[in-house]
Protein backbone atom coordinates (compact mmCIF):
# COMPACT_ATOMS: atom_id res chain seq x y z
CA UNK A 1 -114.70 -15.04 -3.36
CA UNK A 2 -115.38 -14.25 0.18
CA UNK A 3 -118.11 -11.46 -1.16
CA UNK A 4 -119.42 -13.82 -3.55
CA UNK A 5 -119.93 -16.64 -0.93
CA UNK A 6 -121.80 -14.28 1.62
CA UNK A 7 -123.96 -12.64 -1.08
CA UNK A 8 -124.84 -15.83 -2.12
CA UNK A 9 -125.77 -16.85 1.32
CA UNK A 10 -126.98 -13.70 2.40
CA UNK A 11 -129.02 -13.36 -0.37
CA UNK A 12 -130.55 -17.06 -0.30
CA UNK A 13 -131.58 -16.59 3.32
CA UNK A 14 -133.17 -13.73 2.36
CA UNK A 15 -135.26 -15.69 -0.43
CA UNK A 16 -133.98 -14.20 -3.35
CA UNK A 17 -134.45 -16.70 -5.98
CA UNK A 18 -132.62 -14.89 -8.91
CA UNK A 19 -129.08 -13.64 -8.91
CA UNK A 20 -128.40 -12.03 -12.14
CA UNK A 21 -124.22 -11.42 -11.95
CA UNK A 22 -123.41 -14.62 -10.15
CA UNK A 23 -119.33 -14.80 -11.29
CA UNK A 24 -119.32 -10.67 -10.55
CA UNK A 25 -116.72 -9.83 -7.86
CA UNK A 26 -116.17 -6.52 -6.28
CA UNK A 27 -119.66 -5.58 -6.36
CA UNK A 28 -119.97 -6.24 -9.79
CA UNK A 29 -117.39 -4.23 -11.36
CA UNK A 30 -115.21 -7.82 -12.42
CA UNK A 31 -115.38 -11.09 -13.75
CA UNK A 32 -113.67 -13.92 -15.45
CA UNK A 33 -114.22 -17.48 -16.30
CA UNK A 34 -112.25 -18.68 -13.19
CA UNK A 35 -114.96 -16.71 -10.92
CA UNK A 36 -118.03 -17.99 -12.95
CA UNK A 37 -116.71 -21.69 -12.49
CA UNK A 38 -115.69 -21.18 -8.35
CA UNK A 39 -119.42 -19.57 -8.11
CA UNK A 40 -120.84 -22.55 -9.49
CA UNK A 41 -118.94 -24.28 -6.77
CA UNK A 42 -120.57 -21.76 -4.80
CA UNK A 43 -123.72 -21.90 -5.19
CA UNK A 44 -124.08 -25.68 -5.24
CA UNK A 45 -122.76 -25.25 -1.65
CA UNK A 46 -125.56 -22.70 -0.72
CA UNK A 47 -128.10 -24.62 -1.92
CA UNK A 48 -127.27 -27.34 -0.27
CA UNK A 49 -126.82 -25.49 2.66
CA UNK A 50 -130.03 -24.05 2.22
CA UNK A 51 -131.93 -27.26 1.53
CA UNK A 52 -131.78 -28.12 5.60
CA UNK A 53 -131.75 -31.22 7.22
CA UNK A 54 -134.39 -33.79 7.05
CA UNK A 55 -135.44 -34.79 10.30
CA UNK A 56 -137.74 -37.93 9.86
CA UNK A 57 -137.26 -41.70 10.88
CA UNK A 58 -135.64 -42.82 7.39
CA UNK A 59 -133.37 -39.88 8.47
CA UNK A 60 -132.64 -40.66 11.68
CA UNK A 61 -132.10 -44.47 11.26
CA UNK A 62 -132.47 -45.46 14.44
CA UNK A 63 -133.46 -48.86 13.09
CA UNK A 64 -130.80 -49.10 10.93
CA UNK A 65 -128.66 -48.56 14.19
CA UNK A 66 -129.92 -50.64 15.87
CA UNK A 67 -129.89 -53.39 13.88
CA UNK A 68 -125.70 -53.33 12.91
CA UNK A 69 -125.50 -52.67 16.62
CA UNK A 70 -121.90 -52.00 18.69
CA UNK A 71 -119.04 -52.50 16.64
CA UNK A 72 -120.70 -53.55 13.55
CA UNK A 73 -120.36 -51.61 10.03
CA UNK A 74 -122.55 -49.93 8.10
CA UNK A 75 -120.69 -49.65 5.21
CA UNK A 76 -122.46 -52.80 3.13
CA UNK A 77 -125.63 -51.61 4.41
CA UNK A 78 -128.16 -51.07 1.76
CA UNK A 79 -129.22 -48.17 3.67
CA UNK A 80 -125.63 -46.65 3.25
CA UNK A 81 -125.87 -47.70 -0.58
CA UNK A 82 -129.25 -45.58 -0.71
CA UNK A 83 -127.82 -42.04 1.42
CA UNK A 84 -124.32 -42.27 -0.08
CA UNK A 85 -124.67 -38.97 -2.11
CA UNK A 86 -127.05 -37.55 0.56
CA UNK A 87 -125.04 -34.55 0.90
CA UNK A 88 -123.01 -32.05 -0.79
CA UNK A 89 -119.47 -33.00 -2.45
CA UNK A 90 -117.39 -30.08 -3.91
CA UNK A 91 -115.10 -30.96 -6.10
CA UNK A 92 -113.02 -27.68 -6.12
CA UNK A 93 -113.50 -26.77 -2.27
CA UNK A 94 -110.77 -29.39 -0.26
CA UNK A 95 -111.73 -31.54 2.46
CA UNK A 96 -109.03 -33.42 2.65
CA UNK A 97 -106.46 -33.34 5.55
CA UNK A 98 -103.59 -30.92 4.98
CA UNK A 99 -101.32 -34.09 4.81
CA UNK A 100 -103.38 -35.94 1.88
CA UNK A 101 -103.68 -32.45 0.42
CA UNK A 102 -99.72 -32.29 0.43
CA UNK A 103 -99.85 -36.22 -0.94
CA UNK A 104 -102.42 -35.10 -3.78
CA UNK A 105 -99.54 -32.46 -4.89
CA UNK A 106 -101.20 -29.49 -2.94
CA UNK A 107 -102.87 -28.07 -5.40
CA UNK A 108 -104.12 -24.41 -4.71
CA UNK A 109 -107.70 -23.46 -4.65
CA UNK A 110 -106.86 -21.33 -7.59
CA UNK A 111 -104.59 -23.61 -9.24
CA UNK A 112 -107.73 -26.54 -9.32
CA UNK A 113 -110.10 -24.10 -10.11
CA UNK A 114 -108.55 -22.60 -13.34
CA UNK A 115 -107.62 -26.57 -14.35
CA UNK A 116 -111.52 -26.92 -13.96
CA UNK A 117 -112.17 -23.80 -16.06
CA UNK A 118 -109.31 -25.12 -18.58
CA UNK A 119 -111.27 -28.06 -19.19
CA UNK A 120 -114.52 -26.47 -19.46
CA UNK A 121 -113.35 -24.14 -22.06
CA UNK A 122 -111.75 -26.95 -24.22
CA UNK A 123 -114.72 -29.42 -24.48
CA UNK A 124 -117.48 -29.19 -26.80
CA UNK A 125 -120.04 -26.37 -26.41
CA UNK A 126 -123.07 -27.57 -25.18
CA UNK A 127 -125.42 -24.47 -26.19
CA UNK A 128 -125.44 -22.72 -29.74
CA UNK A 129 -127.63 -19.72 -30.03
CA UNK A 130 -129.83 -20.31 -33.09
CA UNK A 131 -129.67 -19.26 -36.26
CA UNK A 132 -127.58 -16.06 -36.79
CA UNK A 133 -128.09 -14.53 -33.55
CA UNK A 134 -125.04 -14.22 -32.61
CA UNK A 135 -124.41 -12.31 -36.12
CA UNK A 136 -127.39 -10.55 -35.16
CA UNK A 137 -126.21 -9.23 -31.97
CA UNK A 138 -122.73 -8.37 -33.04
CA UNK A 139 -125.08 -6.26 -35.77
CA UNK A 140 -126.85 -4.42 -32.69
CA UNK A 141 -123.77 -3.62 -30.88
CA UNK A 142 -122.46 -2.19 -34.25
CA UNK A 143 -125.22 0.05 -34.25
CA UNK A 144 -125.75 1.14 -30.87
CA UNK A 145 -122.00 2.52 -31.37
């Protein structure tokens, strides 16, 4: 996943706005559903990461700041309320402290990311190719054989 990460990064910072074998590992020569869902992970991360910082006054809230002032809270702040989700959350990628980790059953990187791809296989399938293609490519692969 370390190869995966960097391309992705690599790759982003290069502008490349098109990866075609995101979920590829050693330089494309393997995959599996596990990999696909970690480099979804993955590449909300980069972009993300690639979005920057905004540096503007709404930003900066010095305001805001200043008006809660020393000691005070800015947890029932409507400005909190509006930049809760203002950055990136993984849900596979721990940031917990190795001792809530440990409380939360310490649950490998592997072991949540195949629960994640476990659940993702059993639920309904969003996309249905249409009509008979799918009959229709099993037909060309027939062929090219």
């Amino acid at each position: 996943m370390a190869e995966a990460a960097l391309t992705l990064l690599t790759a982003t910072q290069a502008g490349v706005t098109l990866l075609h074998d995101v979920g590829y590992v050693a330089s494309g020569t393997a995959s599996s559903y596990e990999s696909m869902v970690l480099l979804d992970e993955l590449v909300a991360w980069v972009k993300a990461y690639a979005a920057g910082v905004t540096i503007d006054d709404e930003a900066l809230a010095v305001a805001e700041i200043g008006e809660v002032g020393p000691g005070g809270s800015h947890l029932a702040r409507r400005y909190s309320r509006r930049h809760l989700r203002d950055f990136f959350r993984p849900s596979l990628l721990s940031r917990q402290s190795h001792d809530a980790w440990q409380g939360a059953g310490g649950h490998s990187l592997l072991e949540r990311v195949a629960g994640r791809t476990a659940e993702l296989r059993a639920s309904e399938q969003r996309y249905r190719p249409p009509g008979d293609a799918l009959g229709e490519l099993d037909r060309l692969v027939d062929e090219a054989r």
